[in-house]
Structure formats: C-alpha cells, structure tokens
C-alpha atoms as a PDB file:
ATOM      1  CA  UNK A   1    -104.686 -56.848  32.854  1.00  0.00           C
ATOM      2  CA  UNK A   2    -101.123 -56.373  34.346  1.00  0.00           C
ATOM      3  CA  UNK A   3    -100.403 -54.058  36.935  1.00  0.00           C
ATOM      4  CA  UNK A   4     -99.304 -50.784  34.496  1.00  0.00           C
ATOM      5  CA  UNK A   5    -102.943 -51.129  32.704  1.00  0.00           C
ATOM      6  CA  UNK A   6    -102.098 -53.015  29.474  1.00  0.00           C
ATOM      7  CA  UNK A   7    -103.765 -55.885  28.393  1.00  0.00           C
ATOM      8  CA  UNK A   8    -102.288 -59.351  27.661  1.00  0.00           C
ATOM      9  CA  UNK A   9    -102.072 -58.984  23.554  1.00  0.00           C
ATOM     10  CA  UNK A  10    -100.781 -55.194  23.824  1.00  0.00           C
ATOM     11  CA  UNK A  11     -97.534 -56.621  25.723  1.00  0.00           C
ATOM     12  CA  UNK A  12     -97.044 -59.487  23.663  1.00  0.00           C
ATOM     13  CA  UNK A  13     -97.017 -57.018  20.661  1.00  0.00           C
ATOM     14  CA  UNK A  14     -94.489 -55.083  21.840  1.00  0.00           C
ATOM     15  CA  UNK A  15     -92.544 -57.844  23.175  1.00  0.00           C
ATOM     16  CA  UNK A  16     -92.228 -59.036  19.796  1.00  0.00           C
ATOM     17  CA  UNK A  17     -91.989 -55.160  18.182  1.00  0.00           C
ATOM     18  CA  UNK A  18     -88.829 -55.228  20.845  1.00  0.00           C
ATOM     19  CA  UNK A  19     -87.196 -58.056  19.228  1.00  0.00           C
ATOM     20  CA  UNK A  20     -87.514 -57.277  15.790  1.00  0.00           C
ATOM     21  CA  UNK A  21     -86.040 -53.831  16.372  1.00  0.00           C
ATOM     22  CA  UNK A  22     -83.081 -56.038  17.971  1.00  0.00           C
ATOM     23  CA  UNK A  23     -82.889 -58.678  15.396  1.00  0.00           C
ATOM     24  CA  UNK A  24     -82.815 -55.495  12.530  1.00  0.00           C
ATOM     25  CA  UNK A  25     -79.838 -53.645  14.757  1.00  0.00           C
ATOM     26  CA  UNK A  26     -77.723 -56.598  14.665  1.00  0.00           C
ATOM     27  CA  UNK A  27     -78.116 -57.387  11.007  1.00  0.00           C
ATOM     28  CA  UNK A  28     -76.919 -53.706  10.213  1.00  0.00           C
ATOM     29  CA  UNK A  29     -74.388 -53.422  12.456  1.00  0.00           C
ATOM     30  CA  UNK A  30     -70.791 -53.487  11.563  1.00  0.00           C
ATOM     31  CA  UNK A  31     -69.248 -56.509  12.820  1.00  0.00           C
ATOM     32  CA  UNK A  32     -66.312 -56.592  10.762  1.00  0.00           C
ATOM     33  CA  UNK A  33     -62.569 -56.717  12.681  1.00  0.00           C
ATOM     34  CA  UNK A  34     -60.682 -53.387  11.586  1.00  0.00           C
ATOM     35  CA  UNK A  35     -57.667 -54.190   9.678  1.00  0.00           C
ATOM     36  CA  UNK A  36     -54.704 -55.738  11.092  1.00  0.00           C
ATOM     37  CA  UNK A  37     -51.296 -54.140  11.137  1.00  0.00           C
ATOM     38  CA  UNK A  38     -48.481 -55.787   9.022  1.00  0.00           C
ATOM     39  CA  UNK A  39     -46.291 -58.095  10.664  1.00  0.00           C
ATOM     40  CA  UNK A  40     -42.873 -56.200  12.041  1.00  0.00           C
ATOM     41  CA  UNK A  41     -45.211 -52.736  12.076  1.00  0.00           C
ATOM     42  CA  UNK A  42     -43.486 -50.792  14.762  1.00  0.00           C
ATOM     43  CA  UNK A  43     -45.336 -47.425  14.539  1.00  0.00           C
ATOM     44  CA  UNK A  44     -48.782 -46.688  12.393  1.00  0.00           C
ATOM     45  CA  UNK A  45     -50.156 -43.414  11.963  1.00  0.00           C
ATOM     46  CA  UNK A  46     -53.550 -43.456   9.988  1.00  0.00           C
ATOM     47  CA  UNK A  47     -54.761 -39.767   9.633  1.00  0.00           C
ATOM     48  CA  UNK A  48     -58.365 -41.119   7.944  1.00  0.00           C
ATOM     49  CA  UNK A  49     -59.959 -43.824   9.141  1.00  0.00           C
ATOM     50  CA  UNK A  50     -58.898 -43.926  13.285  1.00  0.00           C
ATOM     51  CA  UNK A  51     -58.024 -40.357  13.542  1.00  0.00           C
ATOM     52  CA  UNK A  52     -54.619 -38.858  14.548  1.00  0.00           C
ATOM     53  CA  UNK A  53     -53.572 -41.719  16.369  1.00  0.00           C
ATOM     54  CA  UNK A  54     -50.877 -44.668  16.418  1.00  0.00           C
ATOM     55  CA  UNK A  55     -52.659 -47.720  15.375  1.00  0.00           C
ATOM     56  CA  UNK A  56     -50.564 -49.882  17.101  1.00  0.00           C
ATOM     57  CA  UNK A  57     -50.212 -48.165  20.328  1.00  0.00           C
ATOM     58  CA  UNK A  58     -54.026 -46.304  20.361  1.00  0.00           C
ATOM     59  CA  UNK A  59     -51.472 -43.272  21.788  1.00  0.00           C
ATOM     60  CA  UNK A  60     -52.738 -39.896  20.223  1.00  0.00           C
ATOM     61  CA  UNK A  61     -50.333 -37.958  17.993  1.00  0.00           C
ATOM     62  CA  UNK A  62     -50.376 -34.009  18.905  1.00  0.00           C
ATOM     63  CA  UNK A  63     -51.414 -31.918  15.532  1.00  0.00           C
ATOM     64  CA  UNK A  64     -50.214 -28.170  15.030  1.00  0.00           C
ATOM     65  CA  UNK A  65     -52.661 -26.588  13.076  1.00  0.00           C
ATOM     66  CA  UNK A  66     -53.210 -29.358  11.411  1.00  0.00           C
ATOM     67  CA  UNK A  67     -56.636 -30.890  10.529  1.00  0.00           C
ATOM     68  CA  UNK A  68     -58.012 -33.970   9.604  1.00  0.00           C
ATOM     69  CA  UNK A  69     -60.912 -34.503   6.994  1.00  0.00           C
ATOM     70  CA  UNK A  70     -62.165 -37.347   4.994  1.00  0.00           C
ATOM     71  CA  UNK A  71     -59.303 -37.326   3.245  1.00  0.00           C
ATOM     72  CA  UNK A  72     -56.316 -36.929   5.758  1.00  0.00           C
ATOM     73  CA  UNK A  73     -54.372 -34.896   7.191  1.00  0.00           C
ATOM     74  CA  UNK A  74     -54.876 -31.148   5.965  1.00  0.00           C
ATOM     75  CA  UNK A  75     -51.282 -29.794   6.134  1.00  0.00           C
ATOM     76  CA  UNK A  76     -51.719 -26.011   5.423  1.00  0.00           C
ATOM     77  CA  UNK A  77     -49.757 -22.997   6.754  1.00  0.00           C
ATOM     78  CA  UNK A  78     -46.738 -24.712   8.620  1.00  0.00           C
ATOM     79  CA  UNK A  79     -48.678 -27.047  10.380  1.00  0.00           C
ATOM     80  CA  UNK A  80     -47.567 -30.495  11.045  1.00  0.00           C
ATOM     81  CA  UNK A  81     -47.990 -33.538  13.378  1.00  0.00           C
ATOM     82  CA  UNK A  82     -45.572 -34.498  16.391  1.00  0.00           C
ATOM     83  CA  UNK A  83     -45.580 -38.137  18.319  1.00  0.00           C
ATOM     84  CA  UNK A  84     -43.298 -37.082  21.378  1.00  0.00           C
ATOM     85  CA  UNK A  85     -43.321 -40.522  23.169  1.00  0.00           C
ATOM     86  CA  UNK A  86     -42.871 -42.807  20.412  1.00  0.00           C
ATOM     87  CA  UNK A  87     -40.914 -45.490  20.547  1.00  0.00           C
ATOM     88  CA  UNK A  88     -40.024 -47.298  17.264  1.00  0.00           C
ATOM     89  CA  UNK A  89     -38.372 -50.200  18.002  1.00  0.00           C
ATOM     90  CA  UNK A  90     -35.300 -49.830  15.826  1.00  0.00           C
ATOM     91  CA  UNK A  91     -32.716 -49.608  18.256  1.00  0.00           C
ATOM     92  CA  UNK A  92     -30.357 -51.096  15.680  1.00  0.00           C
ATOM     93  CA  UNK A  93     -31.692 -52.762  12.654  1.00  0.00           C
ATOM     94  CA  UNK A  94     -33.741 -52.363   9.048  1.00  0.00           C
ATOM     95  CA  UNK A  95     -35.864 -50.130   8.751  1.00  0.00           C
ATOM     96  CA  UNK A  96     -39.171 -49.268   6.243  1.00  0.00           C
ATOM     97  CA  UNK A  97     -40.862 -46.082   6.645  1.00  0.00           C
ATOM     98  CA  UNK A  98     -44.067 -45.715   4.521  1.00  0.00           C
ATOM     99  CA  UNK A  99     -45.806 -42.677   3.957  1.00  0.00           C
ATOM    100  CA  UNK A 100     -49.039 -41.437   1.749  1.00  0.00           C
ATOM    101  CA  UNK A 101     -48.681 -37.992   0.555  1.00  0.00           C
ATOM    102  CA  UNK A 102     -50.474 -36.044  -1.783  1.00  0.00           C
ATOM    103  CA  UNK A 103     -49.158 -32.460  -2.694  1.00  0.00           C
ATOM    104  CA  UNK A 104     -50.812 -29.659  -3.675  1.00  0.00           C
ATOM    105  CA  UNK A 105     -47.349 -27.303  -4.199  1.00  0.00           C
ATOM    106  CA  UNK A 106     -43.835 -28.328  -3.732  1.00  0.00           C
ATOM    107  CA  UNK A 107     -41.658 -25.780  -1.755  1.00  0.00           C
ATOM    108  CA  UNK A 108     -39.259 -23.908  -3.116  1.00  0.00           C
ATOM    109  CA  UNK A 109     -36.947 -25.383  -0.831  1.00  0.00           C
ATOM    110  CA  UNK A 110     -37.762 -28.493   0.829  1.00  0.00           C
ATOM    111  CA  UNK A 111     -40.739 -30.238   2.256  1.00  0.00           C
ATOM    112  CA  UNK A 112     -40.177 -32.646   5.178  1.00  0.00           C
ATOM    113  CA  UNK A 113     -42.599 -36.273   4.779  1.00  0.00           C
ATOM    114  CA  UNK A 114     -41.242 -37.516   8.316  1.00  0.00           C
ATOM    115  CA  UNK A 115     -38.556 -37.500  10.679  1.00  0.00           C
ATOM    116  CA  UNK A 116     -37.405 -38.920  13.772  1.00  0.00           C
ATOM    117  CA  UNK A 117     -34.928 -36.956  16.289  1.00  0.00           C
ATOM    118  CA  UNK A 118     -35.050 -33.529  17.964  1.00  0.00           C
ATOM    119  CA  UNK A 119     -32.035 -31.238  17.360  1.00  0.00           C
ATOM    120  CA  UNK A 120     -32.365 -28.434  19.273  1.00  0.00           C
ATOM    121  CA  UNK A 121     -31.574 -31.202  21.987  1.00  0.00           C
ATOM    122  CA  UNK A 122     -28.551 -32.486  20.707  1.00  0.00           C
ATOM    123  CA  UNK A 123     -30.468 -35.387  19.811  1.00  0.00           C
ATOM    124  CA  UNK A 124     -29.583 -35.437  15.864  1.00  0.00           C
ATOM    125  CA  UNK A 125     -31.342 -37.135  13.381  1.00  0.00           C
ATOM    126  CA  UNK A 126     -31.746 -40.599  13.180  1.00  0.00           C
ATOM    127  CA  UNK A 127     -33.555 -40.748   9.953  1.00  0.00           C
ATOM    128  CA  UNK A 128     -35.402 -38.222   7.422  1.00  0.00           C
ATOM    129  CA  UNK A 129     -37.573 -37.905   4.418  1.00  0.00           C
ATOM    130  CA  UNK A 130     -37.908 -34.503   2.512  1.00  0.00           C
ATOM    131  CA  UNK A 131     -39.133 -33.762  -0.993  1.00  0.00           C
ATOM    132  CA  UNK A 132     -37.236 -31.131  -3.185  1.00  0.00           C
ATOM    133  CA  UNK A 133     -38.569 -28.422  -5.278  1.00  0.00           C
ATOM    134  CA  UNK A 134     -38.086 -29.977  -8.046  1.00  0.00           C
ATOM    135  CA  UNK A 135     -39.851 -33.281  -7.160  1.00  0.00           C
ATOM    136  CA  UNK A 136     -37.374 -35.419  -5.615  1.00  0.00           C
ATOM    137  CA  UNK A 137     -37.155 -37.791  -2.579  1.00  0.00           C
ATOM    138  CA  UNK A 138     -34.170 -37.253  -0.546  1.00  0.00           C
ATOM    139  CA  UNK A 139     -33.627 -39.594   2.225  1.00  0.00           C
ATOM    140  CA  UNK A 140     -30.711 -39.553   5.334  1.00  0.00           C
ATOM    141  CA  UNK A 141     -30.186 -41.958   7.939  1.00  0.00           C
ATOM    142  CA  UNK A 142     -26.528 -43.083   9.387  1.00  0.00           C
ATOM    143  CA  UNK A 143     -25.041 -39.970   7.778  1.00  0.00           C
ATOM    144  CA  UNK A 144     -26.195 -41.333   4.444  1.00  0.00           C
ATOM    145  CA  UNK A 145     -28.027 -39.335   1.671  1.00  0.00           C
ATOM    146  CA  UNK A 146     -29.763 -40.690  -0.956  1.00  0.00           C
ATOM    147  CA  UNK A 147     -31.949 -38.975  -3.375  1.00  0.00           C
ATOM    148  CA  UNK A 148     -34.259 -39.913  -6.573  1.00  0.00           C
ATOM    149  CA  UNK A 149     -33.971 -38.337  -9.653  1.00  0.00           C
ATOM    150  CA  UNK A 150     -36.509 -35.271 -10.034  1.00  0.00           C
ATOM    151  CA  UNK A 151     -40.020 -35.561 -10.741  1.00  0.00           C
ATOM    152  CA  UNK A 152     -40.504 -38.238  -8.233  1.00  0.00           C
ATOM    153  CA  UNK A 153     -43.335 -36.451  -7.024  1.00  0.00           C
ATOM    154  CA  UNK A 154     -46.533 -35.890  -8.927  1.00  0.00           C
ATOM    155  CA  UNK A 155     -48.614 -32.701  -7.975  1.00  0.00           C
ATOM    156  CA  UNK A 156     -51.989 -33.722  -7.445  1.00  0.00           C
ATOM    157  CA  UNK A 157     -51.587 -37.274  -6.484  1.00  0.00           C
ATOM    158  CA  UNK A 158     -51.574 -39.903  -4.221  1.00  0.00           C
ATOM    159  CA  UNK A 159     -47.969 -41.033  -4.366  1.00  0.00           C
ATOM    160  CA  UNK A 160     -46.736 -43.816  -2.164  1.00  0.00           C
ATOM    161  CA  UNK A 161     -43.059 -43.098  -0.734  1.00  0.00           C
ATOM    162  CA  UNK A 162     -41.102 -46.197   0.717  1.00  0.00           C
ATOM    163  CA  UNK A 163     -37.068 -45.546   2.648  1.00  0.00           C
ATOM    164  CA  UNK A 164     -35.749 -48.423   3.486  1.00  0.00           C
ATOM    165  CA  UNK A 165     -32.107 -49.301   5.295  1.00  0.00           C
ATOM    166  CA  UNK A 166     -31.388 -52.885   5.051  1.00  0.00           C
ATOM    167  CA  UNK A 167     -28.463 -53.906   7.449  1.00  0.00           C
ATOM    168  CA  UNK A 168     -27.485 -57.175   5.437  1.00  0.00           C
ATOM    169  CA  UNK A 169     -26.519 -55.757   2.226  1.00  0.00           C
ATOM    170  CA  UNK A 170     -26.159 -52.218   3.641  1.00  0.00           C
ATOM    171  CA  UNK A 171     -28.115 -50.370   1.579  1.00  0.00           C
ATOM    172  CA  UNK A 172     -30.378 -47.693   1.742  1.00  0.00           C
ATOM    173  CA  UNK A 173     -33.380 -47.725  -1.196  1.00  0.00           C
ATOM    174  CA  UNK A 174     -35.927 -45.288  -2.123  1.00  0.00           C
ATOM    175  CA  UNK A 175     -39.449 -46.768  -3.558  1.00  0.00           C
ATOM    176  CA  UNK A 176     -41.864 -44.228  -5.184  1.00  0.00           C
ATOM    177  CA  UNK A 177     -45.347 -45.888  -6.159  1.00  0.00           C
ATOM    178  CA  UNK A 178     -43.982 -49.557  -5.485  1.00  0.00           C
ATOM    179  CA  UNK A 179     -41.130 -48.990  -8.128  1.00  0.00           C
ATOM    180  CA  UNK A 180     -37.473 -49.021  -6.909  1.00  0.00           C
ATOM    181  CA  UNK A 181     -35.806 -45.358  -7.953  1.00  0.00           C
ATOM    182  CA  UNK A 182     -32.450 -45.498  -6.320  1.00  0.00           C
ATOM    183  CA  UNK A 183     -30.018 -48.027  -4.243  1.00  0.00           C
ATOM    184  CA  UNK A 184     -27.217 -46.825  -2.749  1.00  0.00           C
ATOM    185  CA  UNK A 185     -24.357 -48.635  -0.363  1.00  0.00           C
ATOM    186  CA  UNK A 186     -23.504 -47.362   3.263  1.00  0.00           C
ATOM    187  CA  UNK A 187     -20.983 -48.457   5.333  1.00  0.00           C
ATOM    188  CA  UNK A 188     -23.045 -48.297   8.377  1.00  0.00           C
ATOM    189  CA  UNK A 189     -25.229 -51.285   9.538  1.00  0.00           C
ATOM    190  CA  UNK A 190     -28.059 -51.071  10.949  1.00  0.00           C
ATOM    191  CA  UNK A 191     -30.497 -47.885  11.582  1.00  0.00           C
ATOM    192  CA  UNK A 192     -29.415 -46.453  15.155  1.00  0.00           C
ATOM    193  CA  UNK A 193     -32.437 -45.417  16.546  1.00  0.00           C
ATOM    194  CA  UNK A 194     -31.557 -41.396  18.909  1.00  0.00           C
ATOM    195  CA  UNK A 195     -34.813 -41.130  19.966  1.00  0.00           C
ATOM    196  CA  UNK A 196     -36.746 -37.948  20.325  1.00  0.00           C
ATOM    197  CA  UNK A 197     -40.019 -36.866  18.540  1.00  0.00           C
ATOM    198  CA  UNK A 198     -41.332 -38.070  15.143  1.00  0.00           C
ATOM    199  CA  UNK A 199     -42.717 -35.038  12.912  1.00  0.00           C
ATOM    200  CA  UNK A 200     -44.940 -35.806  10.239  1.00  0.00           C
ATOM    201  CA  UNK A 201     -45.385 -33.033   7.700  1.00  0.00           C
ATOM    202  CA  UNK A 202     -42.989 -30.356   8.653  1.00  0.00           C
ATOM    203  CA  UNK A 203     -41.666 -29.137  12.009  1.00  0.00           C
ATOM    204  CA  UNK A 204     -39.847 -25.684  13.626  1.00  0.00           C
ATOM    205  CA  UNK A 205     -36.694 -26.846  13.605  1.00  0.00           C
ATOM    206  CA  UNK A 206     -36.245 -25.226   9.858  1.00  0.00           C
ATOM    207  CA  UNK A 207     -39.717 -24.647   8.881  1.00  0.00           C
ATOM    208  CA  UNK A 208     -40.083 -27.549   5.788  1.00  0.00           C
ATOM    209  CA  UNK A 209     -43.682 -27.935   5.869  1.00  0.00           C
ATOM    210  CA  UNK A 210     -45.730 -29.803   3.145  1.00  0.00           C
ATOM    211  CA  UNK A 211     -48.417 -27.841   1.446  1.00  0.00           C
ATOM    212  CA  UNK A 212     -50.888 -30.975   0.740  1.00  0.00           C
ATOM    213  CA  UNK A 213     -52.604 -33.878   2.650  1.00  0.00           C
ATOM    214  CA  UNK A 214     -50.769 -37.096   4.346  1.00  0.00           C
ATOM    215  CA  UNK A 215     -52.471 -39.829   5.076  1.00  0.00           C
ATOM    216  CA  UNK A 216     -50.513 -42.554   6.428  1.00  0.00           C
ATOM    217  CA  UNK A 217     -47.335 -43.235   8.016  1.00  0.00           C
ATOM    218  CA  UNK A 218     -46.051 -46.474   8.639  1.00  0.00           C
ATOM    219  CA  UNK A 219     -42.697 -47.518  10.245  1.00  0.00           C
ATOM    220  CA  UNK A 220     -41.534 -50.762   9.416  1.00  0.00           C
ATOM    221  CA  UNK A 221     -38.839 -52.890  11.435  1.00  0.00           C
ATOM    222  CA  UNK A 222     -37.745 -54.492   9.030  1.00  0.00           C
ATOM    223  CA  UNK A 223     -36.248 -53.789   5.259  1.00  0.00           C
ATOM    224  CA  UNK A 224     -39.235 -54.316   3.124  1.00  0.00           C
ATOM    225  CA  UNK A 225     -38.672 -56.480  -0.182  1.00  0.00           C
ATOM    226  CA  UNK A 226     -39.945 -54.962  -3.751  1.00  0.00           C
ATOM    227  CA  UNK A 227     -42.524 -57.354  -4.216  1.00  0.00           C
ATOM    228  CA  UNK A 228     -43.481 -56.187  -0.448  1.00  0.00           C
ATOM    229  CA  UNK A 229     -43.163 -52.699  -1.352  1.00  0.00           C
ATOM    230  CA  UNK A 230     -44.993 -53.184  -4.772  1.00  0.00           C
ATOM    231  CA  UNK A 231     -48.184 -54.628  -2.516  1.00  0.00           C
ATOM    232  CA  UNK A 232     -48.741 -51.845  -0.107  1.00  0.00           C
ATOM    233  CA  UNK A 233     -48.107 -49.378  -3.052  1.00  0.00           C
ATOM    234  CA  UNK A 234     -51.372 -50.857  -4.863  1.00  0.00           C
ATOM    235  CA  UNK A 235     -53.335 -51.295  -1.785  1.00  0.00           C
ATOM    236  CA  UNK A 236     -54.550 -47.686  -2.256  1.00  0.00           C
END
C-alpha cells in the first residue's frame, strides 16, 4: 500500500482512467487556426464569430445600444458601433470597404453602412456608405458621389456591399453581391485618409441608423478587382 491507503492496482487504474480522459480531450478539441485575414486587410470588424472587435488589431470596437447575437450585430433603435482609435492605413491610396448587411426596413431617409471622419470636429469625411429609401447604395469619398440604381438593396437579405476608389484609373465603383453596379471617374487620386472615428451602422452626427443586422466590415488597402470582389461576395 502507498502512503494515502490505496493499493497498487487501484492507482494504476486511475493512472490509466487519467490518460484516457486526456487522450479523449485532445481528440475533441478544436485545433483548427481561425481564419486568416486577406492580404492588404487594414481594418476587420467581425460582429459574429470574435465579437465586437478588430480582427486585425484584437482592439475592441465601443457598441451603442447595439447587441450582438448569433447572427451579428443587432442594430435597433439608433444604435450603432464606433472604433475611435482606428487607424486604417490609407493615408493616400485605394481603398475597398466591405460590409455584410442585412435589413429589416430601409429609412425613409437614409441609412449609414460605415463611415470614417468626425464632423462636429472639423474633421470631414473621408469616405461614406449610406443606403437610400428606395434601395440604393450611395457612396462619397474625395468629394465624389456615386450611387447605384434603386433596388440595390434586398429587404430580408444578406447582401454583400463592396466601395472601392482605385487611384490608377481614378475611379470610384460600387459592387452589390459581387456584381459591378456603377463606375464612375474622379479627378482626385488616391483616398486621403482625415482620420477620426469609424461608425458602423449609424451615428449622432444626423441620426442615419440601419434598422437590421451587420455582420462584417472589412477595409481593404487596396482597390479590389471583380473577380476579387465576386469571391468574398460568395464566401457567405
């Protein structure tokens, strides 16, 4: 007998009861490496799988009555999401901002998917993304507008929303669902990045809040190609 008062066979049994119980943990455990960011990614916001934070940066993003369920971000009664020290990385260049949105009412006005700059600082606008009442995507950067045709936006849906400004060709694009909807030229280069805050899903400034559920916004430094586009639109 050993010293605590079991016998010889009673501690090899549990010995052995020990490592099976280790053997079955590491067999169910998930070992798999979380997804890696596309290359030039130079701001992530998953709302799903990590939780209200910048992938890339693990900084948190502050939510204003905003919640976040299996299925995103709940955006309900004004409230929105604010990243107040993020840096994007487009000082001047192209620029691809991604967003998942699913709406469960359009505004009668407008409804804002993302933007970067704080005005009631003088800071202006750098870039933004709002969708109209009747469905459409209007996009301005570098004192450039550019807006789909209506019904862009599907009620009810998952709809994938791509902005890009490419400083080669100077052009600003608007993807819906991995399908190109409108080009237009701009005589500025590249995007000048003001800094200030990046809302997601509304903000104070002039209360356009989405009534639905986001679940991803992506910031791209780089202009994203349509075949590009077209791939992260089906990876749903």
């Amino acid at each position: 007998r050993d010293s605590w008062g079991g016998d010889e066979r009673t501690i090899i049994v549990m010995r052995a009861f020990l490592a099976l119980c280790l053997l079955a943990g590491a067999a169910f455990a998930d070992t798999s490496p979380r997804p890696s960011l596309p290359p030039g990614v130079v701001a992530s916001w998953s709302f799903a799988r990590t939780g209200s934070i910048d992938e890339r940066t693990g900084r948190k993003i502050e939510l204003v009555n905003g919640r976040i369920d299996k299925t995103g971000l709940r955006l309900e009664g004004g409230a929105y999401a604010v990243a107040k020290d993020s840096k994007i990385g487009a000082a001047a260049g192209s620029v691809s901002i991604e967003v998942w949105v699913k709406f469960e009412q359009l505004n009668r006005d407008w409804a804002l998917l993302c933007m970067r700059g704080a005005q009631e600082k003088q800071i202006g606008e750098t870039f933004g993304i709002y969708v109209g009442a009747q469905g459409m995507v209007y996009f301005n950067a570098n004192r450039t507008s550019t807006q789909t045709p209506n019904a862009a936006i599907t009620v009810g849906e998952w709809v994938h929303v791509v902005c890009v400004v490419d400083k080669d060709d100077k052009t600003q694009k608007i993807y819906v669902n991995g399908k190109e909807m409108v080009s237009v030229r701009t005589a500025e280069g590249g995007l000048v990045d003001k800094g200030g805050p990046t809302y997601v899903g509304g903000c104070d400034q002039h209360g356009y809040h989405v009534n639905g559920t986001m679940r991803q916004v992506r910031i791209h430094g780089r202009a994203l190609a349509a075949r590009d586009v077209e791939r992260l639109a089906k990876a749903k």
